[in-house]
Protein backbone atom coordinates (compact mmCIF):
# COMPACT_ATOMS: atom_id res chain seq x y z
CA UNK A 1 93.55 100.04 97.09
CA UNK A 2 94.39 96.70 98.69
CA UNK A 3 94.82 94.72 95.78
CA UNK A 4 96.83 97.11 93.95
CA UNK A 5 100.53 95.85 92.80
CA UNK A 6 102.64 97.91 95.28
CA UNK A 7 103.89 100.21 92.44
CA UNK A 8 100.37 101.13 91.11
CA UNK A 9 99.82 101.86 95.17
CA UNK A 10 103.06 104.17 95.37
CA UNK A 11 102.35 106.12 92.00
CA UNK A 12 98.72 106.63 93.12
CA UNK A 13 100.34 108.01 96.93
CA UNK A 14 102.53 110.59 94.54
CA UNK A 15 99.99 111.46 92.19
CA UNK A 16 97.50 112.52 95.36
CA UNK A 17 100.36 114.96 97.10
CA UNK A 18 101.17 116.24 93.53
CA UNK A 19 97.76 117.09 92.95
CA UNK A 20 97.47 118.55 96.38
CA UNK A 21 100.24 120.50 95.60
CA UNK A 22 99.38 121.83 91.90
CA UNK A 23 95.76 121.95 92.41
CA UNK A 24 94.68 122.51 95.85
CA UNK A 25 97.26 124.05 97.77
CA UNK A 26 95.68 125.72 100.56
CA UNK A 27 95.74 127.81 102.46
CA UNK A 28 96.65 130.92 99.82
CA UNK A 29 96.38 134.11 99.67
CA UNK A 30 92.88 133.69 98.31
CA UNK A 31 91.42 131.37 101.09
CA UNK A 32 93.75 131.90 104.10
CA UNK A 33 91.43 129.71 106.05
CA UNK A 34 91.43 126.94 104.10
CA UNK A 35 93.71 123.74 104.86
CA UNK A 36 94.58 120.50 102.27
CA UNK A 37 94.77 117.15 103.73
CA UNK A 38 95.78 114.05 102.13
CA UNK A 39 94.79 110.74 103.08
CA UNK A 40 97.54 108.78 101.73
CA UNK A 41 99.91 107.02 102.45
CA UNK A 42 98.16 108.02 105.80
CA UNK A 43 94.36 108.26 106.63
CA UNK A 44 94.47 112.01 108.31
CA UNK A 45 91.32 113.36 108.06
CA UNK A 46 88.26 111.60 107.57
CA UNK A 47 84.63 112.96 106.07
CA UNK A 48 81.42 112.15 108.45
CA UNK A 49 78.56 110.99 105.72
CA UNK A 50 75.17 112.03 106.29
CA UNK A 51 74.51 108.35 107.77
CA UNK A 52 77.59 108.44 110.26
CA UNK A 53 80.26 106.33 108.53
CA UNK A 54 83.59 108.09 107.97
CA UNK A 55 85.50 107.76 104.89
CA UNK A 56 88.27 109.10 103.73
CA UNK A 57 88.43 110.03 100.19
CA UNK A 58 92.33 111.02 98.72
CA UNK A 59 92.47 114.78 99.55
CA UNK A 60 89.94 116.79 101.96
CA UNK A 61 89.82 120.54 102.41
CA UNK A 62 88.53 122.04 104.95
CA UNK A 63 87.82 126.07 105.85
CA UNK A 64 89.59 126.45 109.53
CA UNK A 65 88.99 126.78 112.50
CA UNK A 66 84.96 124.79 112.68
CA UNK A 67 86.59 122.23 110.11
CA UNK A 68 83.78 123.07 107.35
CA UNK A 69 84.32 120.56 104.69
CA UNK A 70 84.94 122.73 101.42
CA UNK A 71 86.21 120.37 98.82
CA UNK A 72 87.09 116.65 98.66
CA UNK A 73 88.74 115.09 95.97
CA UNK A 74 89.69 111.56 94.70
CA UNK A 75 92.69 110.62 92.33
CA UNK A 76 92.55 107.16 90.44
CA UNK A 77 94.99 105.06 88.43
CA UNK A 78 94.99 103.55 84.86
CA UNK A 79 93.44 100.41 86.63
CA UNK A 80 90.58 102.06 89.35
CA UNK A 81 89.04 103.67 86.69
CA UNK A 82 86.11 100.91 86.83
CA UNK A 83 82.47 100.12 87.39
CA UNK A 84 83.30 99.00 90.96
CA UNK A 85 84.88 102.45 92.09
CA UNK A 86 82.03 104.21 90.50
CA UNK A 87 79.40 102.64 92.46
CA UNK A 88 81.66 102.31 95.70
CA UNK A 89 83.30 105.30 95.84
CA UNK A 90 82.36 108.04 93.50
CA UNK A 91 78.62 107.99 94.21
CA UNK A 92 78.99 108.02 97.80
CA UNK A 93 81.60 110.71 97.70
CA UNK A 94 79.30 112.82 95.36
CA UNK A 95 76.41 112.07 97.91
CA UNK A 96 78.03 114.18 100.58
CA UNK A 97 76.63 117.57 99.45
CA UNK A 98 80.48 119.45 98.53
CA UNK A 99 82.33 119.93 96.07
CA UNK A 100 83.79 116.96 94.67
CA UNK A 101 86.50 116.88 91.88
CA UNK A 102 87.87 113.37 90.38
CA UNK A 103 91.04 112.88 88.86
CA UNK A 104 91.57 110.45 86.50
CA UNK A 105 94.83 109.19 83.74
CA UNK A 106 93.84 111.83 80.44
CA UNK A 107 93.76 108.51 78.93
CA UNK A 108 90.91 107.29 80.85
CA UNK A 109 89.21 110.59 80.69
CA UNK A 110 86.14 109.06 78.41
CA UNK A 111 85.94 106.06 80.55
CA UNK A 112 85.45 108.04 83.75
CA UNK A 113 82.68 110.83 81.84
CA UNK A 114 80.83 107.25 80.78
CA UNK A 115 80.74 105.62 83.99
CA UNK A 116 79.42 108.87 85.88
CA UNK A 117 76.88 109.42 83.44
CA UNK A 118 76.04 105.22 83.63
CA UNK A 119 75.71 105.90 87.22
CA UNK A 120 73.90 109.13 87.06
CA UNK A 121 77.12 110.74 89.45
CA UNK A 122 77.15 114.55 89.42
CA UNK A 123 80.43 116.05 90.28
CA UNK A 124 82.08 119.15 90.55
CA UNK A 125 84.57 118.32 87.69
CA UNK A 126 86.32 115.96 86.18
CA UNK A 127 90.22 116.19 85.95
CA UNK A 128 92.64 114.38 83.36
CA UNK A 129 96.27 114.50 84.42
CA UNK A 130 99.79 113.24 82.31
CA UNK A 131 102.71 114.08 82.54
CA UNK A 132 104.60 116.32 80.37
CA UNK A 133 108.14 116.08 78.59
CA UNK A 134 109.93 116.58 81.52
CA UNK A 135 108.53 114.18 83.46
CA UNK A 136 106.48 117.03 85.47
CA UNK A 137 102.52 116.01 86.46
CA UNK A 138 99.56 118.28 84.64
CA UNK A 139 96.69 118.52 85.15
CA UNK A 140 93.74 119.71 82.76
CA UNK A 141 90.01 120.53 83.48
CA UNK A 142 87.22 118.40 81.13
């Protein structure tokens, strides 16, 4: 994210507690044990990989109180939608053995099914999100 222009960086920081919000608001009613961090603007819960470095992908939920790690989730921008992040990030996210959902622009939707396929990356699911007339963030499920 470091070489982001500082508005890219701020729209990506909404777009992850938006998501948290619409998407993966727990706990609820359903999983009253279950807890949604977000790791922006602030790192606030990290993920311990099978090899013993922590990262910290965009959103992390976890099932209370042993802290099992039930979903993680990363959100990218118009412009991290790339080779790089694929290989960086999305592999070694997918490599953790949980559920992992990416969100992506619905206008880079195709780009992001290509480069996980490239890159042999299974996930959980892949999420477009745009906003709507009213300026409001959806999401949609591909």
């Amino acid at each position: 994210m470091s070489g982001w222009a500082t508005n890219e960086s701020e729209e990506h920081d909404r777009i992850v507690a938006l998501t948290a919000q619409i998407r993966l608001a727990y706990p609820d009613s359903n999983h009253p044990n279950w807890k949604t961090y977000t790791n922006h603007p602030d790192q606030k819960m990290g993920v311990t990989k099978r090899d013993g470095t922590t990262v910290y992908p965009d959103i992390v939920v976890l099932e209370t109180p042993n802290n099992y790690l039930k979903i993680i989730s990363e959100v990218e921008t118009a412009m991290t939608v790339t080779d790089d992040e694929a290989t960086r990030e999305w592999a070694s996210y997918a490599s953790i053995g949980t559920t992992f959902y990416l969100y992506v622009p619905r206008a880079s939707v195709a780009t992001a099914r290509d480069l996980l396929a490239r890159h042999s990356i299974v996930i959980a699911g892949l999420r477009g999100y745009d906003y709507d007339g009213s300026g409001n963030l959806k999401i949609n499920d591909y």
